[in-house]
N, C-alpha and C. Protein backbone atom coordinates (compact mmCIF):
# COMPACT_ATOMS: atom_id res chain seq x y z
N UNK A 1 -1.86 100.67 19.85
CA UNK A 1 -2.86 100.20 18.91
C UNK A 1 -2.49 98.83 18.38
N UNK A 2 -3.60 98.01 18.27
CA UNK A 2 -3.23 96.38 17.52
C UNK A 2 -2.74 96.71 16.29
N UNK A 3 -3.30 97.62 15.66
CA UNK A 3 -2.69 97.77 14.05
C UNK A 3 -0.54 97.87 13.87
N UNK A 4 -0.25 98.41 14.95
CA UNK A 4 1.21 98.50 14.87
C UNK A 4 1.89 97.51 14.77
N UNK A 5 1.56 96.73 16.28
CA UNK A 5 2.33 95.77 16.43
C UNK A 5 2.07 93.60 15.47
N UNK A 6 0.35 94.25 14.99
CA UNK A 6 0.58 92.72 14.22
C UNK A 6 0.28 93.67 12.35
N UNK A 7 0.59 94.47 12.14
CA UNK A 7 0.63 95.02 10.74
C UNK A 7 -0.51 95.31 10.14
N UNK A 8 -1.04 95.65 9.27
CA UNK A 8 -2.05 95.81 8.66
C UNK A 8 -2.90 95.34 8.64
N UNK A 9 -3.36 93.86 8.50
CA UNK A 9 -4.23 93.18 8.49
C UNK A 9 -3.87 92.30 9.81
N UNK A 10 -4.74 92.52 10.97
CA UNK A 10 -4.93 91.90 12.00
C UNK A 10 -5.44 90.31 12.41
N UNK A 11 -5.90 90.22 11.33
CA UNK A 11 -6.55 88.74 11.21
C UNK A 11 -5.50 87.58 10.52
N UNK A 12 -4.67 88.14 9.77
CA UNK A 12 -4.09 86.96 9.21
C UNK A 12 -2.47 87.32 9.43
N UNK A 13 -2.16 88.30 10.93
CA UNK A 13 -1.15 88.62 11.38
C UNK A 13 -1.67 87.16 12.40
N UNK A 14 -2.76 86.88 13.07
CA UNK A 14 -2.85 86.08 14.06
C UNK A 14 -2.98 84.89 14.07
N UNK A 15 -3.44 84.50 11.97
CA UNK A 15 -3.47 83.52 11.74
C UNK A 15 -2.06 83.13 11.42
N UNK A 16 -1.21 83.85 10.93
CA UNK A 16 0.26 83.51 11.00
C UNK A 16 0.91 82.72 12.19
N UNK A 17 0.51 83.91 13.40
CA UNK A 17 1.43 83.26 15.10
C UNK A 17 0.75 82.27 15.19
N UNK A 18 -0.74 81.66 15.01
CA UNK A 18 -1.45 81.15 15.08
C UNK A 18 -0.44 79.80 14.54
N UNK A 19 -0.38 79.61 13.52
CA UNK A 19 0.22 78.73 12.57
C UNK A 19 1.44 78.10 13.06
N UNK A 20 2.10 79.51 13.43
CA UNK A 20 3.84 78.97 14.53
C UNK A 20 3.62 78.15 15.44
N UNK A 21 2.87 78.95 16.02
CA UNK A 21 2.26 78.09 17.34
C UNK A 21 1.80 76.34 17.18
N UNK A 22 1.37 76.23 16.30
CA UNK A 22 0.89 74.97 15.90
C UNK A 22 1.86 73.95 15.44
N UNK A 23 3.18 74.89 14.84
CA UNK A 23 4.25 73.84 14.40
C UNK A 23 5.20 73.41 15.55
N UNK A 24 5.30 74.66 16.72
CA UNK A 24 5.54 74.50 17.58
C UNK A 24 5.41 73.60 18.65
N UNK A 25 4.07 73.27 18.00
CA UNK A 25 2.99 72.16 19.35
C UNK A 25 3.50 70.85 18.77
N UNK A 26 3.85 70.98 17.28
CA UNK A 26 3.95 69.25 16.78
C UNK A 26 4.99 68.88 16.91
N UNK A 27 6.22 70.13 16.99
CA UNK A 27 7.52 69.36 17.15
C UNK A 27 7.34 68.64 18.60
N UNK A 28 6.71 69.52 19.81
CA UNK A 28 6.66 69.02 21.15
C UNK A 28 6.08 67.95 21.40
N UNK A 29 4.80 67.75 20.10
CA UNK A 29 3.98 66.88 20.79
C UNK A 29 4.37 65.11 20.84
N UNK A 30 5.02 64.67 20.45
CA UNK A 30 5.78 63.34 20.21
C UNK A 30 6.01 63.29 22.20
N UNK A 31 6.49 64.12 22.52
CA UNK A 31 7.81 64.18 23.70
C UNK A 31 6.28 64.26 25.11
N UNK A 32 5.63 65.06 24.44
CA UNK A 32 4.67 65.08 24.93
C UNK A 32 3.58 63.93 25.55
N UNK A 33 3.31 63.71 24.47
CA UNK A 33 2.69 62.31 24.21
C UNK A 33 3.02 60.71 25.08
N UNK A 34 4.18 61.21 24.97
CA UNK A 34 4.81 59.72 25.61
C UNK A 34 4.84 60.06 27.22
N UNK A 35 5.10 61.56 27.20
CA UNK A 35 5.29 62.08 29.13
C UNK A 35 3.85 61.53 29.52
N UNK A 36 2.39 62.05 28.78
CA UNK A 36 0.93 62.11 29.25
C UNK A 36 1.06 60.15 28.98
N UNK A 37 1.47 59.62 28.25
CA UNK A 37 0.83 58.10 28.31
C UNK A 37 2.10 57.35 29.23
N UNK A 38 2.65 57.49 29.93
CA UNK A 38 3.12 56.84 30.90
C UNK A 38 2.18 56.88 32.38
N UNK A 39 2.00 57.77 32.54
CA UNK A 39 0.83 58.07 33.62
C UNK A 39 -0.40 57.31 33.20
N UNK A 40 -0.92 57.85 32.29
CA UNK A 40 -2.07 56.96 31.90
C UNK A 40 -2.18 55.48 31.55
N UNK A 41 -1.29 55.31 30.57
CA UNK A 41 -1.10 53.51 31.15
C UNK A 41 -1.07 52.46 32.25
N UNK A 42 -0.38 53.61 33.15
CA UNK A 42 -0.06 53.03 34.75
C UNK A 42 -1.05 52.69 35.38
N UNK A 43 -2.10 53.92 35.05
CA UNK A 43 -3.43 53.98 35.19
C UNK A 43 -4.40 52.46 34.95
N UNK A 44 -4.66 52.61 33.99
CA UNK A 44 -4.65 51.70 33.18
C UNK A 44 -4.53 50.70 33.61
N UNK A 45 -3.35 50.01 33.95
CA UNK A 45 -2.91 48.77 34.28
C UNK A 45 -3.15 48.51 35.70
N UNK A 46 -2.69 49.79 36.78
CA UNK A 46 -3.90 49.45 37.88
C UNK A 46 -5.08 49.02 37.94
N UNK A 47 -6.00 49.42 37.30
CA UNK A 47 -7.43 49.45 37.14
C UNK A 47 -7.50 47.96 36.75
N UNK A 48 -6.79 47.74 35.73
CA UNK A 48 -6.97 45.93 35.76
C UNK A 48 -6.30 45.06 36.32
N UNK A 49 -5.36 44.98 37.02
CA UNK A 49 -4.85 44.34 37.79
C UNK A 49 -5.20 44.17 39.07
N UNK A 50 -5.76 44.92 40.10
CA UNK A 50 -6.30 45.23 41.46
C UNK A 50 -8.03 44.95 41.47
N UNK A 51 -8.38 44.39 41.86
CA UNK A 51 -9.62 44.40 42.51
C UNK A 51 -10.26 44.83 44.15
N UNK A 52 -11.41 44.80 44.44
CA UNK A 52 -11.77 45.33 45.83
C UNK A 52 -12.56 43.77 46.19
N UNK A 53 -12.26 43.76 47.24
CA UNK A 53 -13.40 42.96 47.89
C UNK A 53 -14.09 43.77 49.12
N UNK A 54 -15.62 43.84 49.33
CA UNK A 54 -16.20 44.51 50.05
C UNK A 54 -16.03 43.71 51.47
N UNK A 55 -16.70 44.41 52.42
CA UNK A 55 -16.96 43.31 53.78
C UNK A 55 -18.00 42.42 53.27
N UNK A 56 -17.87 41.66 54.08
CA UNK A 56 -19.18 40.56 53.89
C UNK A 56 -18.74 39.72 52.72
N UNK A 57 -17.80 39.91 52.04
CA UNK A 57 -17.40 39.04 50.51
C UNK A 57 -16.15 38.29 50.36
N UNK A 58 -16.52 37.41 49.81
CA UNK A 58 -15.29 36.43 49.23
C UNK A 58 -14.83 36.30 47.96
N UNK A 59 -13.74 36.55 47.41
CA UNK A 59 -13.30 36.04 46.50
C UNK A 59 -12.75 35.00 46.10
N UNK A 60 -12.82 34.36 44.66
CA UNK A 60 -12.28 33.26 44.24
C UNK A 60 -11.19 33.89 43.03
N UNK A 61 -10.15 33.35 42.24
CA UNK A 61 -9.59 34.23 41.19
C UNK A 61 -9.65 32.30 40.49
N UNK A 62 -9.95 32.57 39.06
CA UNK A 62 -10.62 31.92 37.90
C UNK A 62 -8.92 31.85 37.07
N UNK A 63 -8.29 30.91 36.98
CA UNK A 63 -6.98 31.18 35.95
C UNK A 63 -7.11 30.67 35.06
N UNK A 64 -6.79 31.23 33.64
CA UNK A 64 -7.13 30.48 32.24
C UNK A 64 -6.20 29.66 31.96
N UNK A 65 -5.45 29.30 32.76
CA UNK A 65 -4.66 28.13 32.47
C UNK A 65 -4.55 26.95 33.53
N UNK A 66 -4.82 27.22 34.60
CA UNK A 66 -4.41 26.11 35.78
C UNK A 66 -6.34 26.17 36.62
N UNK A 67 -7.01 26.72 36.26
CA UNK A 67 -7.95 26.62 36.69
C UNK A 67 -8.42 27.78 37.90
N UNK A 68 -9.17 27.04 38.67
CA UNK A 68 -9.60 28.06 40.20
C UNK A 68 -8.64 27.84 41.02
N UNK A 69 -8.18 28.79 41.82
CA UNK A 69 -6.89 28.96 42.85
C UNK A 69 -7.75 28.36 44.01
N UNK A 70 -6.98 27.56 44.81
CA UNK A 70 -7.77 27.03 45.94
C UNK A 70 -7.61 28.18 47.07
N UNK A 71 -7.17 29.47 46.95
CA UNK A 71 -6.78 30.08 47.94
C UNK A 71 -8.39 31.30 47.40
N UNK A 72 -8.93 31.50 49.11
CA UNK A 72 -10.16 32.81 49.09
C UNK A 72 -9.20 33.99 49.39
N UNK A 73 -9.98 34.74 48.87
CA UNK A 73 -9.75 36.12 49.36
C UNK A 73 -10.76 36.96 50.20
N UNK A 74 -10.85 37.70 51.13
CA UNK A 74 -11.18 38.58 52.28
C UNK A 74 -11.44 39.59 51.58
N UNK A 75 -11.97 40.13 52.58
CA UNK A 75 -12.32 42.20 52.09
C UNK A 75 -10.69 42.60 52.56
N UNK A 76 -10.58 43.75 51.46
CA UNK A 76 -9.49 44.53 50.97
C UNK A 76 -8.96 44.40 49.63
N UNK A 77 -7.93 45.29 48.96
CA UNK A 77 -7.63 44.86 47.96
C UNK A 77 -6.40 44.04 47.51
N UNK A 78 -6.95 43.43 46.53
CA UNK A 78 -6.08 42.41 45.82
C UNK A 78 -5.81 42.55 44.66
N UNK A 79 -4.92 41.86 44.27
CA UNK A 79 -4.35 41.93 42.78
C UNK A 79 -4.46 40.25 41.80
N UNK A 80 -4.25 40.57 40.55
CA UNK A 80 -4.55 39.37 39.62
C UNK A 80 -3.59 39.45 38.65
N UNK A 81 -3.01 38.99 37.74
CA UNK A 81 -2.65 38.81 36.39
C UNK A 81 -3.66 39.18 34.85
N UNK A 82 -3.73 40.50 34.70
CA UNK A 82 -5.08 40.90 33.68
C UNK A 82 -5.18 40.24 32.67
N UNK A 83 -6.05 39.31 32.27
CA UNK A 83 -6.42 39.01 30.58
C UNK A 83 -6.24 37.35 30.85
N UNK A 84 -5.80 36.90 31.99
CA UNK A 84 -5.08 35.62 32.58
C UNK A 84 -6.46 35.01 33.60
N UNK A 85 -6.31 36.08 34.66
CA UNK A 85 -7.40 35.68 35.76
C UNK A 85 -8.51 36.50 36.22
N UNK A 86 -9.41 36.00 36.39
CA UNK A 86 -10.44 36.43 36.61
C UNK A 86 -10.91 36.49 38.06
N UNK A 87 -11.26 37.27 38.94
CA UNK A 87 -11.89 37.29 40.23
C UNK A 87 -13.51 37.28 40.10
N UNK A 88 -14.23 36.31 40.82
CA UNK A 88 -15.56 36.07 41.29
C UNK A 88 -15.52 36.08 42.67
N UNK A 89 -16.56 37.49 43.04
CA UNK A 89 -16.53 37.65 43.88
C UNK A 89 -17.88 37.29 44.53
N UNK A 90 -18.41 36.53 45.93
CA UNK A 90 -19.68 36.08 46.28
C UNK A 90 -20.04 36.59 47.72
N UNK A 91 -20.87 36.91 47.61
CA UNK A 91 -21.69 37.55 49.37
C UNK A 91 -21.69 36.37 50.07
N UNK A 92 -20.83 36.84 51.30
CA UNK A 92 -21.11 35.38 52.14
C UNK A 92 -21.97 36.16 53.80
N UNK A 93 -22.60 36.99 53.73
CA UNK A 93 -23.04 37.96 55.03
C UNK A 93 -24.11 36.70 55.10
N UNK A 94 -24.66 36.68 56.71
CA UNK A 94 -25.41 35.82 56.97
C UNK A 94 -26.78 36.55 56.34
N UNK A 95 -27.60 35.41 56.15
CA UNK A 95 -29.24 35.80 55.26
C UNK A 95 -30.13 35.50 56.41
N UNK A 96 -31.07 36.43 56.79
CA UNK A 96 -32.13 35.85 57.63
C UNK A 96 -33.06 35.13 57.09
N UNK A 97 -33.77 34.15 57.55
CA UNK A 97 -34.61 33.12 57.12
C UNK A 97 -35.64 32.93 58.13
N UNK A 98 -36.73 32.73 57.30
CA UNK A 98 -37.90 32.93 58.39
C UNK A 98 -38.28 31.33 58.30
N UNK A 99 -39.01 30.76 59.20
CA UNK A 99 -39.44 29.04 59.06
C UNK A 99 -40.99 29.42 58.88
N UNK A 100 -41.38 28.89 58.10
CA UNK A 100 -42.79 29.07 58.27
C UNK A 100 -43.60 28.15 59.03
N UNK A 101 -44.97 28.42 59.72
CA UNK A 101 -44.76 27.57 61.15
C UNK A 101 -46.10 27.69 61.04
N UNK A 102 -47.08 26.42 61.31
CA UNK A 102 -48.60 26.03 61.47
C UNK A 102 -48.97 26.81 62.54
N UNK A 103 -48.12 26.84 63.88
CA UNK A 103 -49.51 27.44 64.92
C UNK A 103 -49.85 28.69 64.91
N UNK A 104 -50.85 28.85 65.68
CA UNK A 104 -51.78 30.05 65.51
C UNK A 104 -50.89 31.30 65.89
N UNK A 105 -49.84 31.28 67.22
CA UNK A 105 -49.07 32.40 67.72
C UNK A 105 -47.72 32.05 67.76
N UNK A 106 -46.65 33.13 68.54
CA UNK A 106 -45.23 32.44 68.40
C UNK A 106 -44.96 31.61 69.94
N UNK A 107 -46.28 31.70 70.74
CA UNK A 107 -46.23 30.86 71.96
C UNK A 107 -45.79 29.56 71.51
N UNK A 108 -46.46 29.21 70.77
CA UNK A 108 -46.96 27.83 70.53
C UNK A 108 -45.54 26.98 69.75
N UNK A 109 -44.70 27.81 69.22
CA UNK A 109 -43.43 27.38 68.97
C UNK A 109 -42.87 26.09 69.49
């Protein structure tokens, strides 16, 4: 029976373990905290440091101090200096273009 093993009043036998449990969590959670934000930072700092370039695209990287890098970048990924440089990336795939043309058919070309 529940009545034995948490005492008489069942509800504030659980709010008790309840309570342990919680002081339990705060001593851990410091140790904790720092294990979960090493991963996540890493995270983090990937995400801004790396960029993609698609096919068909070029990159330029923008530096806030020395200007535009004379060097392009290709499809695949690359990396930058975050908060420093900036990547602009531009479609260079060929565009079809039509001529527009007076004669009556495409014989007449």
């Amino acid at each position: 029976r529940i009545d034995n093993c948490l005492g008489s009043d069942p509800i504030s036998a659980m709010a008790q373990q309840f309570e342990k449990l919680a002081a339990n969590a705060a001593k851990l959670g410091g140790g904790l905290l720092a294990v979960a934000a090493l991963p996540t930072g890493g995270v983090m700092m990937w995400n801004s440091c790396a960029f993609n370039v698609d096919a068909g695209h070029k990159a330029v990287v923008f530096n806030r101090f020395s200007g535009l890098k004379e060097k392009t970048y290709s499809e695949g990924t690359s990396f930058h200096f975050p908060w420093v440089e900036w990547p602009y990336i531009f479609n260079v795939r060929a565009q079809p273009f039509t001529m527009p043309s007076l004669t009556g058919s495409k014989d007449l070309q």
